[in-house]
Protein backbone atom coordinates (compact mmCIF):
# COMPACT_ATOMS: atom_id res chain seq x y z
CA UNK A 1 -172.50 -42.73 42.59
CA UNK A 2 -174.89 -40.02 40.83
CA UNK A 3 -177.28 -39.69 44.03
CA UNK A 4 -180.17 -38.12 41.51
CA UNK A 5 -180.82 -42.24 41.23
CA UNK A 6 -181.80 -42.88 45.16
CA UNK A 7 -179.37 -45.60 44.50
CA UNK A 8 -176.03 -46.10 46.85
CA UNK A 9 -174.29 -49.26 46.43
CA UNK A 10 -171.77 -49.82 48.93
CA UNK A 11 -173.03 -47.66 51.47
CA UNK A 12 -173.73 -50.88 54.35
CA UNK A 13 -171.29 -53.37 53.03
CA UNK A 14 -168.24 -55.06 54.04
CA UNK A 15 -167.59 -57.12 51.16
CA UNK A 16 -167.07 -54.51 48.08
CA UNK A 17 -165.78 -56.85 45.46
CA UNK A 18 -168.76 -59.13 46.33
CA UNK A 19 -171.71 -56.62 46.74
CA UNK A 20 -171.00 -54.88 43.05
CA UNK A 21 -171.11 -58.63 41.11
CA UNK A 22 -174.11 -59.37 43.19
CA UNK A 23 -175.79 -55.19 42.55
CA UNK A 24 -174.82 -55.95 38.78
CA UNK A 25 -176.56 -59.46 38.71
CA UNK A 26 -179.80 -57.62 40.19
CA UNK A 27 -179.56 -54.57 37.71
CA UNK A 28 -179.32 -57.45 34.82
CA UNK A 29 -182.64 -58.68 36.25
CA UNK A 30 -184.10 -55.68 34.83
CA UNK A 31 -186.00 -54.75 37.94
CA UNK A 32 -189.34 -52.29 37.62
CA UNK A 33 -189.05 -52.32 41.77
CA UNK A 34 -186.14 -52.78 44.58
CA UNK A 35 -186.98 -52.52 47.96
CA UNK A 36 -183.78 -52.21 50.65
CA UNK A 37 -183.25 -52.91 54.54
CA UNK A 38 -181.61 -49.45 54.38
CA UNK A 39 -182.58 -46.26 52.52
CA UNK A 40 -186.01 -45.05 50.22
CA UNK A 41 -187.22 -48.44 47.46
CA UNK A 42 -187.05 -47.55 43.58
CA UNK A 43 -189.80 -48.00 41.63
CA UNK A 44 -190.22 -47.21 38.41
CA UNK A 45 -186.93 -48.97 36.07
CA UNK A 46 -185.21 -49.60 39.03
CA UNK A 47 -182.93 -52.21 36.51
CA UNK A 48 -182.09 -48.64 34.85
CA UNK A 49 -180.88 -46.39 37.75
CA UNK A 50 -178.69 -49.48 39.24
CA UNK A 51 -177.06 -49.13 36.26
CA UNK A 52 -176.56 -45.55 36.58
CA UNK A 53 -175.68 -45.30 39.72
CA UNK A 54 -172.72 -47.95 38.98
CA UNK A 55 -171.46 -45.68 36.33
């Protein structure tokens, strides 16, 4: 994952499969803001560099 994005999916979960549908479903939201439990929020297009990150 392109770490220029502040975005790491998969870095605190168990369930891979299960976190990318549910990391895709929140990047279709179109988010301006995402805050986490663990690492820095993104604000600004956050919807945009989820989708990055993923590839």
């Amino acid at each position: 994952m392109p770490p220029e994005t502040g975005v790491i999916p998969g870095a605190f979960n168990v369930d891979p499969t299960t976190m990318l549908e549910s990391y895709r479903m929140l990047a279709d939201l179109d988010p301006h803001t995402v805050c986490v439990g663990h690492g820095t929020s993104v604000v600004g297009d956050a919807g945009a560099a989820m989708r990055t990150a993923l590839g």
